[in-house]
N, C-alpha and C. Protein backbone atom coordinates (compact mmCIF):
# COMPACT_ATOMS: atom_id res chain seq x y z
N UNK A 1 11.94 -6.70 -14.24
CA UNK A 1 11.12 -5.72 -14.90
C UNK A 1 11.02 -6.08 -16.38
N UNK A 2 9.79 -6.41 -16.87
CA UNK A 2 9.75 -6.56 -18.22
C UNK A 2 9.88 -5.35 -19.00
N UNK A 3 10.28 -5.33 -20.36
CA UNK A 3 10.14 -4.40 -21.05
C UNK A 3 8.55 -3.99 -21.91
N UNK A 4 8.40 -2.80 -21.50
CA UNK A 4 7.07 -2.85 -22.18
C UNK A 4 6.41 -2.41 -23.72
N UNK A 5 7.58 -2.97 -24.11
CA UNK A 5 7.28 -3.31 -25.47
C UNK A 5 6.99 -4.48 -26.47
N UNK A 6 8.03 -5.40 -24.91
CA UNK A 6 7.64 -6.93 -26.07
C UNK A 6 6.56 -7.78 -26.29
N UNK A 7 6.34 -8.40 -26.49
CA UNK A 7 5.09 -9.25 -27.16
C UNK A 7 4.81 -9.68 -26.19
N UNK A 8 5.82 -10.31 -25.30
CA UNK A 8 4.57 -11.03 -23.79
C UNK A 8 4.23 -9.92 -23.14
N UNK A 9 4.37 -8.82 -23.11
CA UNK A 9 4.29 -7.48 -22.06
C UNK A 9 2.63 -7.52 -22.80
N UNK A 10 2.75 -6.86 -24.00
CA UNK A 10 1.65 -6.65 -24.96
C UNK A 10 0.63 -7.69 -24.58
N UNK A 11 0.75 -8.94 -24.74
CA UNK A 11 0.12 -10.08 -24.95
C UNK A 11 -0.79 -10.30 -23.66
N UNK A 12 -0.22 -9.95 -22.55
CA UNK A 12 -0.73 -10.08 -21.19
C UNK A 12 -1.19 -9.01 -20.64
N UNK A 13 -1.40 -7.81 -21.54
CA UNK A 13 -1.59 -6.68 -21.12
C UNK A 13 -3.26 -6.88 -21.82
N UNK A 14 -3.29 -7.20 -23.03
CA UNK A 14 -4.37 -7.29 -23.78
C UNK A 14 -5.70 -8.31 -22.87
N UNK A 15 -4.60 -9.40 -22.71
CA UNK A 15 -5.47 -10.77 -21.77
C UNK A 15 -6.39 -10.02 -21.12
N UNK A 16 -5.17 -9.15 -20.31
CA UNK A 16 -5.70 -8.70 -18.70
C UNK A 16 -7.09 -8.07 -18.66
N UNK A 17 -7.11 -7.12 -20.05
CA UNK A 17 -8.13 -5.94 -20.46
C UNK A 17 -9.32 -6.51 -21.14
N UNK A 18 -9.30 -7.87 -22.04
CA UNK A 18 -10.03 -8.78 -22.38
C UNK A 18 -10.76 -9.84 -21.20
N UNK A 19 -9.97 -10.20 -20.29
CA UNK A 19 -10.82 -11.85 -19.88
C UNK A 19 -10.28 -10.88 -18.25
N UNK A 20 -11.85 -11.04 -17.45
CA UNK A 20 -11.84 -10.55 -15.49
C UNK A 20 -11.16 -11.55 -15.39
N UNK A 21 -11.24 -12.88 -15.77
CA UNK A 21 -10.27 -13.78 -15.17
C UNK A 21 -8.74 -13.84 -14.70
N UNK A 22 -8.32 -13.32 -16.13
CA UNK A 22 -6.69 -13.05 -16.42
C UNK A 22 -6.44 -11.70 -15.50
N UNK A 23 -7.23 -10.63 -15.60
CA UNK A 23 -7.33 -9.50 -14.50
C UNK A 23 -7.29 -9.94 -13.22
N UNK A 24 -8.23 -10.65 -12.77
CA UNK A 24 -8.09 -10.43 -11.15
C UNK A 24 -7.14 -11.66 -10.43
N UNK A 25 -6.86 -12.63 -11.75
CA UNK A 25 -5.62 -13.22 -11.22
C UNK A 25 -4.06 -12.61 -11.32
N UNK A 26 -4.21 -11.55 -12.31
CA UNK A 26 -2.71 -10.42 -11.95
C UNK A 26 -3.02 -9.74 -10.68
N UNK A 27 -4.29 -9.74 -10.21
CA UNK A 27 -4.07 -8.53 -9.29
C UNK A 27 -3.86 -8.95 -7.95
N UNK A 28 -4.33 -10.68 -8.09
CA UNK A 28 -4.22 -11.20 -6.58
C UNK A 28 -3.01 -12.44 -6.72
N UNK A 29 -1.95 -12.26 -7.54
CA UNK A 29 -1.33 -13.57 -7.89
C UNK A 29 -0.22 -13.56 -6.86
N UNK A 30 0.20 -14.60 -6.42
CA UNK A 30 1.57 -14.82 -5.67
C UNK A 30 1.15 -15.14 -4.29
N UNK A 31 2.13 -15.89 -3.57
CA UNK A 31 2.17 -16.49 -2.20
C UNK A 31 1.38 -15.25 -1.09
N UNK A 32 1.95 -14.31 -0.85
CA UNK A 32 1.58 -13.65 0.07
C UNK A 32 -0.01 -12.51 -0.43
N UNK A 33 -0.42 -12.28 -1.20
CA UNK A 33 -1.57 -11.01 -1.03
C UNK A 33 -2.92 -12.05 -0.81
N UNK A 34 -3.39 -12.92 -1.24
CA UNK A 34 -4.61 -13.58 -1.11
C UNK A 34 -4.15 -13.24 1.01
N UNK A 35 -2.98 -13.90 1.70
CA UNK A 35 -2.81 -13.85 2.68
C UNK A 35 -3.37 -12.50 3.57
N UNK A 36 -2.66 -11.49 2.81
CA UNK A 36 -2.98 -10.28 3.20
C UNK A 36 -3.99 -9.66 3.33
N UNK A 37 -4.92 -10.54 2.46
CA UNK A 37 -6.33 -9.51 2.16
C UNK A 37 -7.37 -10.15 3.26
N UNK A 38 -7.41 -11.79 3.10
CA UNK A 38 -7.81 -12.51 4.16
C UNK A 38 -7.98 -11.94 5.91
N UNK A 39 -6.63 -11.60 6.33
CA UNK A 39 -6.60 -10.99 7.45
C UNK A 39 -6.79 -9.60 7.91
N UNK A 40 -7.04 -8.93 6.92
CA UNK A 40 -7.15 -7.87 6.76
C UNK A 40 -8.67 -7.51 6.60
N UNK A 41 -9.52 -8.66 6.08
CA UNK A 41 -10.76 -9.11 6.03
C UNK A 41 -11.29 -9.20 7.41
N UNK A 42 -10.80 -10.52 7.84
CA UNK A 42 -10.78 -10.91 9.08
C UNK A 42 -11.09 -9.23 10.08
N UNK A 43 -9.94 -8.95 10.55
CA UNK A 43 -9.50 -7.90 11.15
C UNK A 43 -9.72 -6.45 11.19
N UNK A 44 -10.17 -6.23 9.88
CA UNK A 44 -10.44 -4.32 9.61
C UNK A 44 -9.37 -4.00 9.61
N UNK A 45 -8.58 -3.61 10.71
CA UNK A 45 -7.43 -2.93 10.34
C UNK A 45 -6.38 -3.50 11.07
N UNK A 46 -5.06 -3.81 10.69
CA UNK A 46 -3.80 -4.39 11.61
C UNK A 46 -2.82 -3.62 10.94
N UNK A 47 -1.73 -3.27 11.83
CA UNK A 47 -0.43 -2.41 11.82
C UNK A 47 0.45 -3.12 11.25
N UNK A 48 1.79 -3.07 10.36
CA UNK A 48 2.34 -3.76 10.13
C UNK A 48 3.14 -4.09 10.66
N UNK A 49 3.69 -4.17 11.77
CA UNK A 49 4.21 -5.23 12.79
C UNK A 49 3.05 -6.63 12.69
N UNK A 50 1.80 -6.22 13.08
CA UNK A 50 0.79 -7.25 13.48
C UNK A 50 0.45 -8.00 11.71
N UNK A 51 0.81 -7.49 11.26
CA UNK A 51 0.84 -8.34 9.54
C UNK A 51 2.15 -9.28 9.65
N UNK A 52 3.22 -8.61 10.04
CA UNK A 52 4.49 -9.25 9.50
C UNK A 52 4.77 -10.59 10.56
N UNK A 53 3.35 -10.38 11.83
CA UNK A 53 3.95 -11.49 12.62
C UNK A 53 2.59 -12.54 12.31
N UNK A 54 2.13 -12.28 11.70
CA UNK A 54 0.67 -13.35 11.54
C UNK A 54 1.23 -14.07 9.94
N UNK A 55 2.03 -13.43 9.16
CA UNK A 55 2.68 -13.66 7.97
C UNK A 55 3.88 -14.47 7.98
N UNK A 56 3.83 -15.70 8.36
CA UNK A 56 4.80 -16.56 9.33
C UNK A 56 6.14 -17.03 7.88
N UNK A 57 7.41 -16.72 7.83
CA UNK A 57 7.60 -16.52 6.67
C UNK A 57 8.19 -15.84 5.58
N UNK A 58 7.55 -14.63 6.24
CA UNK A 58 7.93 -13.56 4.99
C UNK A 58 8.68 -12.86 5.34
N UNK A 59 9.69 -11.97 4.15
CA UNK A 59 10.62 -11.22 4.90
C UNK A 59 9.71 -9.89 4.55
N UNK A 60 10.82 -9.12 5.54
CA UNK A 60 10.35 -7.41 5.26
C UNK A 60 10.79 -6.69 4.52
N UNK A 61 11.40 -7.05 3.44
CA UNK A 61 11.49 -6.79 1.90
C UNK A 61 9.92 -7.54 1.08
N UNK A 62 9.88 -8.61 1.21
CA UNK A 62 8.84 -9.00 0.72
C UNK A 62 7.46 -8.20 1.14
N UNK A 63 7.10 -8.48 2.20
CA UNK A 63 6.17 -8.03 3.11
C UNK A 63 5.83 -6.26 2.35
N UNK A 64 6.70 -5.52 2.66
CA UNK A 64 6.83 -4.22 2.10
C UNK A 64 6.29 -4.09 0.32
N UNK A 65 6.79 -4.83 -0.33
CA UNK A 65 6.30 -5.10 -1.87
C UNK A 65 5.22 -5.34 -1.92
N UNK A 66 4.56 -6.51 -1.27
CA UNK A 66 3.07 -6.64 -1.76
C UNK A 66 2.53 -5.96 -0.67
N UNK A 67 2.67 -5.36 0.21
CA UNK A 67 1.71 -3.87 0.62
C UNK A 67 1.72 -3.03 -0.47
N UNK A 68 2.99 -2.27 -0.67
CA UNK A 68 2.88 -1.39 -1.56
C UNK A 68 1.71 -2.16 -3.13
N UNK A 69 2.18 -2.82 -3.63
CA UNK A 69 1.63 -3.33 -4.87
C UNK A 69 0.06 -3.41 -4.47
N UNK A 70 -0.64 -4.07 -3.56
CA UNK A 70 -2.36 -3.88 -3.34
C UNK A 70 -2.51 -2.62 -3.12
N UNK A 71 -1.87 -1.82 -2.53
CA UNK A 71 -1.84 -0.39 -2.51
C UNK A 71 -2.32 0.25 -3.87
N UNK A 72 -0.99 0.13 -4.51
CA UNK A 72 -1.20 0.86 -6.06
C UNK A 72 -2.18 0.54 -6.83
N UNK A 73 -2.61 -1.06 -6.81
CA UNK A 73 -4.15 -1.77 -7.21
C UNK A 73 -5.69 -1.29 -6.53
N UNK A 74 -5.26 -0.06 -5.60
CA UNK A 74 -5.76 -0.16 -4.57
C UNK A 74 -7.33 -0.74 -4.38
N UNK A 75 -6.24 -1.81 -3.72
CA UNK A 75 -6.83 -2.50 -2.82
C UNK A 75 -7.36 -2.36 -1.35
N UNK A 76 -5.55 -1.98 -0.85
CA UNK A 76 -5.93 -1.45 0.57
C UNK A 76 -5.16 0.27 0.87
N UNK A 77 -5.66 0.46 1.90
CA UNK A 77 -5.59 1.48 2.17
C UNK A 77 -4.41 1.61 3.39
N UNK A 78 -3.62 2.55 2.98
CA UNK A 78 -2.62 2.68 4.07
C UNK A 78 -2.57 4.07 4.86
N UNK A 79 -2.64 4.08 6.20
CA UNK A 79 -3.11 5.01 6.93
C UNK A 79 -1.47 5.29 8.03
N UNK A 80 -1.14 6.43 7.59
CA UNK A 80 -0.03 6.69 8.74
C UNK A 80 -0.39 7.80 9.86
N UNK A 81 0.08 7.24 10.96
CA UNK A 81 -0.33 8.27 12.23
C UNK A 81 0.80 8.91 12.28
N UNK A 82 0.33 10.45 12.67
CA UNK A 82 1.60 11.42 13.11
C UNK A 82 2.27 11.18 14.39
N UNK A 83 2.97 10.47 14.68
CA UNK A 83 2.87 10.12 16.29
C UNK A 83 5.02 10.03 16.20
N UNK A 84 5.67 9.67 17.67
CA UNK A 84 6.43 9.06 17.93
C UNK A 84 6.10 8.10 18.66
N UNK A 85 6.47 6.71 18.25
CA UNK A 85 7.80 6.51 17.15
C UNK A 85 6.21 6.02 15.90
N UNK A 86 6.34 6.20 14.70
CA UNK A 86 5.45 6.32 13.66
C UNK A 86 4.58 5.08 13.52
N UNK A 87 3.50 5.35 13.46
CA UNK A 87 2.17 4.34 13.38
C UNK A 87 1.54 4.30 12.37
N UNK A 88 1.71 3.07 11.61
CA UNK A 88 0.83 2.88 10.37
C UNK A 88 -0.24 1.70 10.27
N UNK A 89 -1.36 1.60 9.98
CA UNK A 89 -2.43 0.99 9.99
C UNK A 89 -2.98 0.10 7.94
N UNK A 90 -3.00 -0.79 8.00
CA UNK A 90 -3.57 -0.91 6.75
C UNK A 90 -5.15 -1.53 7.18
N UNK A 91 -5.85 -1.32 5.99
CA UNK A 91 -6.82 -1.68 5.93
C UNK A 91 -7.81 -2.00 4.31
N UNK A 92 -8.55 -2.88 4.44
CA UNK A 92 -9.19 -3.17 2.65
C UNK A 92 -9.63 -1.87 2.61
N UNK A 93 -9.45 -1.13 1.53
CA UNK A 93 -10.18 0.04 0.50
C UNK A 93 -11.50 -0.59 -0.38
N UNK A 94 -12.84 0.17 -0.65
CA UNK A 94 -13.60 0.01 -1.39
C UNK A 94 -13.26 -1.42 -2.09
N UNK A 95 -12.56 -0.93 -2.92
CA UNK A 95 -12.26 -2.09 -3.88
C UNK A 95 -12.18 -3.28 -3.25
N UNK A 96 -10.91 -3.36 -2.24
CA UNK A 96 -10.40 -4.53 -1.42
C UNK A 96 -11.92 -5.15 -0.81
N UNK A 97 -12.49 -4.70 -0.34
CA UNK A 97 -13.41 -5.39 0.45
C UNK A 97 -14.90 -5.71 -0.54
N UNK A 98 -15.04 -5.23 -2.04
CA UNK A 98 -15.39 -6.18 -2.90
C UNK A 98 -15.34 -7.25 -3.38
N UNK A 99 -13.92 -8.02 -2.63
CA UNK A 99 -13.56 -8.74 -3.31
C UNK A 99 -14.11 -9.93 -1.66
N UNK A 100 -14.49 -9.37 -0.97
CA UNK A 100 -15.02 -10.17 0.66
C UNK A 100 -15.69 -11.61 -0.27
N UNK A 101 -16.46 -11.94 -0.97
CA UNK A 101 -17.71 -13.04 -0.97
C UNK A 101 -16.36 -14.01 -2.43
N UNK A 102 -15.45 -13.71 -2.68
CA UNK A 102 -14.51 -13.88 -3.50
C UNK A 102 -14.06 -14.72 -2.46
N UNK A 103 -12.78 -14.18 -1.56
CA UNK A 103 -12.01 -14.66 -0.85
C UNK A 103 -12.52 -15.91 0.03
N UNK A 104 -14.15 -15.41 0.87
CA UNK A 104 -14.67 -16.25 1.49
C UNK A 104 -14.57 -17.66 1.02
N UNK A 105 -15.12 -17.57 -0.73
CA UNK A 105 -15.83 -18.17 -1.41
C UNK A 105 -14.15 -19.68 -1.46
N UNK A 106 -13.25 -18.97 -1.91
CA UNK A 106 -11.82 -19.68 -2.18
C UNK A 106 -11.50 -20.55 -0.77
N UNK A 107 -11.77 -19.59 0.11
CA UNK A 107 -11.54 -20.26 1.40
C UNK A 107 -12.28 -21.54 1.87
N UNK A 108 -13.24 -21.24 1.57
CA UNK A 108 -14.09 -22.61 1.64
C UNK A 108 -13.38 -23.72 0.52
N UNK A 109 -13.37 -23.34 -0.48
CA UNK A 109 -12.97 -24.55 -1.36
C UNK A 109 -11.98 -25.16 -1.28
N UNK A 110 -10.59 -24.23 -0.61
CA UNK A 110 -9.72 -24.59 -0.29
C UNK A 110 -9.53 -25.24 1.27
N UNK A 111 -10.23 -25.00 1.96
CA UNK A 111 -10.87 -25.85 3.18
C UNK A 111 -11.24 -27.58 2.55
N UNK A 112 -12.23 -27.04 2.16
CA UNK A 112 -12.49 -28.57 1.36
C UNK A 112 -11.67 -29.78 0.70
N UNK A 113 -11.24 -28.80 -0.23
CA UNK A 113 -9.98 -29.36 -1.05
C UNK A 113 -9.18 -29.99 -0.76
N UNK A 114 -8.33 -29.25 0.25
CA UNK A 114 -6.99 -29.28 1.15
C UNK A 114 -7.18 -30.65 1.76
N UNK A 115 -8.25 -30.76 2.69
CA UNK A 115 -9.05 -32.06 3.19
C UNK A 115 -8.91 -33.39 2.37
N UNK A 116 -9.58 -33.42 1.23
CA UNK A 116 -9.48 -34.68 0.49
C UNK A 116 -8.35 -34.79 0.20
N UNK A 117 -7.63 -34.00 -0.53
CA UNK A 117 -6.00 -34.20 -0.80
C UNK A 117 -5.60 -35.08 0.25
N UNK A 118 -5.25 -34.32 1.39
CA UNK A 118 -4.55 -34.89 2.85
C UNK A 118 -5.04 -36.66 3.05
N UNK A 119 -6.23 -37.03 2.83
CA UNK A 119 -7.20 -37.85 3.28
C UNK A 119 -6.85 -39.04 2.10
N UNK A 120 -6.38 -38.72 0.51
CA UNK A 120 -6.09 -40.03 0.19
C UNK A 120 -4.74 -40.39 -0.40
């Protein structure tokens, strides 16, 4: 937890509010949420069992954090059923699924990319 007073707190807080760039790379940064949003894209809606087993990898400490965190960005939307034994559903929110022609867009390049790398 940074403190939010010091100069890099400040400094990256300003970025974020200045340049969409520096923004929507805090909001999608780290190994697992580009993952999350992708399949969730894909899919409409998957339970989190059906996340944590397509998420080959991750623990359920992890897994749990960046739900919650696109949550609070909201991104996606988390839906709990009243049921036994308890059923929860996520799915992209408004926001989340703005970001559809984004993700597509990465996916392709990284399709591409990935390719030549491998190839020389």
């Amino acid at each position: 937890m940074r403190k939010t007073t010091s100069t890099n707190t400040i400094n990256k807080e300003q970025l974020e509010a200045n340049c969409g760039i520096a923004y929507t790379n805090s909001i999608l940064s780290g190994r697992w949420k580009l993952s999350i949003l992708a399949f969730l894209l894909d899919e409409k809606k998957l339970r989190y069992s059906e996340l944590r087993n397509r998420l080959t990898g991750i623990s359920e400490r992890m897994l749990i954090a960046k739900l919650k965190e696109l949550q609070a960005d909201d991104l996606i939307n988390r839906i709990s059923h009243p049921e036994v034994p308890p059923r929860v559903e996520y799915e992209l929110s408004e926001k989340g699924k703005s970001l559809e022609s984004i993700l597509i867009q990465m996916a392709k390049w990284g399709t591409k990319n990935a390719t030549k790398n491998r190839n020389t």
